[in-house]
C-alpha atoms as a PDB file:
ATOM      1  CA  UNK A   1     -22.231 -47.779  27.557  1.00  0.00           C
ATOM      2  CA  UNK A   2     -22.385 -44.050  28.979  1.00  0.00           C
ATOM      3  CA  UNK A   3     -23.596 -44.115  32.435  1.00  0.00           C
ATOM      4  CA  UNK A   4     -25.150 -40.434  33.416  1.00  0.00           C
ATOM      5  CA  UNK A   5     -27.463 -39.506  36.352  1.00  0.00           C
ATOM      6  CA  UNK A   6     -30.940 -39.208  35.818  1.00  0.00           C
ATOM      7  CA  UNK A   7     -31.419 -35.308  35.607  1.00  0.00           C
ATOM      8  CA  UNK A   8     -28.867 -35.759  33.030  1.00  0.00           C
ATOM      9  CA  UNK A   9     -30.346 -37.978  31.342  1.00  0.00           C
ATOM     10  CA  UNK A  10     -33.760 -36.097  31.385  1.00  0.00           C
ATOM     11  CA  UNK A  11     -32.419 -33.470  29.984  1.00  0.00           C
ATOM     12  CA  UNK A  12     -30.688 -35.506  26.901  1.00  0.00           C
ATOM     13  CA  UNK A  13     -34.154 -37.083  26.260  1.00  0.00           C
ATOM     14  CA  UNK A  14     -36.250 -33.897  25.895  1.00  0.00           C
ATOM     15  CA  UNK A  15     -33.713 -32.252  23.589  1.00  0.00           C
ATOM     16  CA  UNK A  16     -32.727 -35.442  21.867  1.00  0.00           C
ATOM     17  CA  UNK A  17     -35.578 -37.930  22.007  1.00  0.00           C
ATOM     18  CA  UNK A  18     -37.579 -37.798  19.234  1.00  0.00           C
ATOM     19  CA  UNK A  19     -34.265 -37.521  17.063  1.00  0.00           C
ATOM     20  CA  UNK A  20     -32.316 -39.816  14.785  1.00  0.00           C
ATOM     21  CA  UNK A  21     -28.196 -40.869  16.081  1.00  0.00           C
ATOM     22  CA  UNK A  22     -27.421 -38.693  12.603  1.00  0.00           C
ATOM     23  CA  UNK A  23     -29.845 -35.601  13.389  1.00  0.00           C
ATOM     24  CA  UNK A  24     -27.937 -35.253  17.090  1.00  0.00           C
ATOM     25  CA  UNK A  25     -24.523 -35.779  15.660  1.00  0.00           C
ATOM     26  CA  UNK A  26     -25.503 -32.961  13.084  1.00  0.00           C
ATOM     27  CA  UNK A  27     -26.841 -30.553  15.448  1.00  0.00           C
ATOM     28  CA  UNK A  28     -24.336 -30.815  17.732  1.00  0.00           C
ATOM     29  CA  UNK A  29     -21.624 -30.081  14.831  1.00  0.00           C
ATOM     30  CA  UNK A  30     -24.270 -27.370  14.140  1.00  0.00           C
ATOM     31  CA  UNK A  31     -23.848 -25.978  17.820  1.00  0.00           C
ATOM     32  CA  UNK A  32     -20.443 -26.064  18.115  1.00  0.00           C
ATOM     33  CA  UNK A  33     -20.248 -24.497  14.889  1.00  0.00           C
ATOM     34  CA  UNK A  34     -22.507 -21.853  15.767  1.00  0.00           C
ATOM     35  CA  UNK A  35     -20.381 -20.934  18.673  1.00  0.00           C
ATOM     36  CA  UNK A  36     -17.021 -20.724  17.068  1.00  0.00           C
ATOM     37  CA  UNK A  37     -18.899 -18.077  14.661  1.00  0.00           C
ATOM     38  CA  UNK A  38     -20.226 -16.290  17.768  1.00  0.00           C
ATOM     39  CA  UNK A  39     -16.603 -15.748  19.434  1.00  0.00           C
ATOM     40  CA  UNK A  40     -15.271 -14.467  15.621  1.00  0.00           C
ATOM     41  CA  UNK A  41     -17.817 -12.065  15.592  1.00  0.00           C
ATOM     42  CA  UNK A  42     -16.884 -11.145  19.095  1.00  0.00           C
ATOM     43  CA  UNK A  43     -13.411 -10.781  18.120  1.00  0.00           C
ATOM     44  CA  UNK A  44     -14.207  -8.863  15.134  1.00  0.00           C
ATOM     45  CA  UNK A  45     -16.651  -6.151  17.012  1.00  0.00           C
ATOM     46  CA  UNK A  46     -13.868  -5.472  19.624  1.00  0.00           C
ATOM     47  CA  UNK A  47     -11.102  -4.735  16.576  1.00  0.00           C
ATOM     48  CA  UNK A  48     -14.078  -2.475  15.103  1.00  0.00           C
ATOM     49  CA  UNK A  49     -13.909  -0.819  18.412  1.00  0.00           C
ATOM     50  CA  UNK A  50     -10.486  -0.332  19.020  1.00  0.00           C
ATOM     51  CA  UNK A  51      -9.947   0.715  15.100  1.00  0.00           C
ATOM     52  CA  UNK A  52     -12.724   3.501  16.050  1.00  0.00           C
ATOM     53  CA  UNK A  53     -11.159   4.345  18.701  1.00  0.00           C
ATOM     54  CA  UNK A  54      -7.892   4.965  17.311  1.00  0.00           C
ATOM     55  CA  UNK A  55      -9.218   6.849  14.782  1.00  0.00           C
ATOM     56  CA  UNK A  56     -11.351   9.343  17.019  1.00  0.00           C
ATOM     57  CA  UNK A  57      -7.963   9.695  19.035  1.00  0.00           C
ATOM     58  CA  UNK A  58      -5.902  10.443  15.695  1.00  0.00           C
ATOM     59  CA  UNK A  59      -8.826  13.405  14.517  1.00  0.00           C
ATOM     60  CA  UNK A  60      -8.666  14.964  18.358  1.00  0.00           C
ATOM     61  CA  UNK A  61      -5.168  15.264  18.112  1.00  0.00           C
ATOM     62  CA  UNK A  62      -5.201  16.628  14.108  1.00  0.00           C
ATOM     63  CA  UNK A  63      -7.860  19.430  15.158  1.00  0.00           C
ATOM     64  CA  UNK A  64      -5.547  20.258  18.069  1.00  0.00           C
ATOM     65  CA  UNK A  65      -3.025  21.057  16.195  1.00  0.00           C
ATOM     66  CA  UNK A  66      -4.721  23.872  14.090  1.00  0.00           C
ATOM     67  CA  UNK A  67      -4.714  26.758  15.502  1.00  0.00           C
ATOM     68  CA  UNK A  68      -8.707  27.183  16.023  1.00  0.00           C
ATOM     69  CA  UNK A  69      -8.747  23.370  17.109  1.00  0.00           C
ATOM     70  CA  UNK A  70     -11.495  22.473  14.195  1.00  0.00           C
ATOM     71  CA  UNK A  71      -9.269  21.050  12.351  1.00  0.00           C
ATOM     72  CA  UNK A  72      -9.635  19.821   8.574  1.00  0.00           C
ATOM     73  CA  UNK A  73     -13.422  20.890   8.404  1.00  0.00           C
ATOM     74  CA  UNK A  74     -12.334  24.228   9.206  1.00  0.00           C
ATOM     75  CA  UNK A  75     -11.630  25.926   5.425  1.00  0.00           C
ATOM     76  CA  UNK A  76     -10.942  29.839   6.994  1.00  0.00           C
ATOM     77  CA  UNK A  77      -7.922  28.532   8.507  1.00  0.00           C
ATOM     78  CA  UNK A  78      -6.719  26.071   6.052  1.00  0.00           C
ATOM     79  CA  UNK A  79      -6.825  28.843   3.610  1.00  0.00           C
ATOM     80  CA  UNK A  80      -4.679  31.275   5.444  1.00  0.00           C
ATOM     81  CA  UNK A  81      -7.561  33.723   5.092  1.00  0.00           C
ATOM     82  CA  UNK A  82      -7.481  34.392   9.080  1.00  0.00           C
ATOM     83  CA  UNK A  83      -5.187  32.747  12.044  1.00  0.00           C
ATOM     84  CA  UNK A  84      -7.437  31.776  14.160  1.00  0.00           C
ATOM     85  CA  UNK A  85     -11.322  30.748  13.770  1.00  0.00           C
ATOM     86  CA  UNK A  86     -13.984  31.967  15.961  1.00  0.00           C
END
């Protein structure tokens, strides 16, 4: 027998009460579920943000390094029609 105080017990029998022993042992597998797929999704958005990151970090320092600091959308340059863009 699991002894509980009565606030906890309250509690248990307005979420639980009108429930079968088989409904509560699903939703709770449902819960716990439900919050292992909320900390992968976590995960999952901060690698999408570090990926992004990276990426905007790897296109500041390709633009820097032509000479009128556009970069690869800059198609003057790239063709060697003039040295530096305007």
């Amino acid at each position: 027998m699991i002894i509980a105080n009565q606030p906890t017990y309250d509690a248990w029998k307005r979420k639980y009460g009108s429930m079968a022993e088989p409904d509560v042992k699903r939703l709770q597998e449902l819960e716990k579920e439900n919050t292992r797929l909320r900390r992968l999704l976590a995960e999952r958005d901060v690698k999408i943000d570090v990926m992004k990151e990276f990426i905007e970090k790897s296109l500041r320092r390709e633009r820097a390094a032509w000479p009128c600091g556009i970069g690869a959308d800059c198609h003057r340059c790239h063709a060697g029609l003039i040295l530096v863009c305007a």
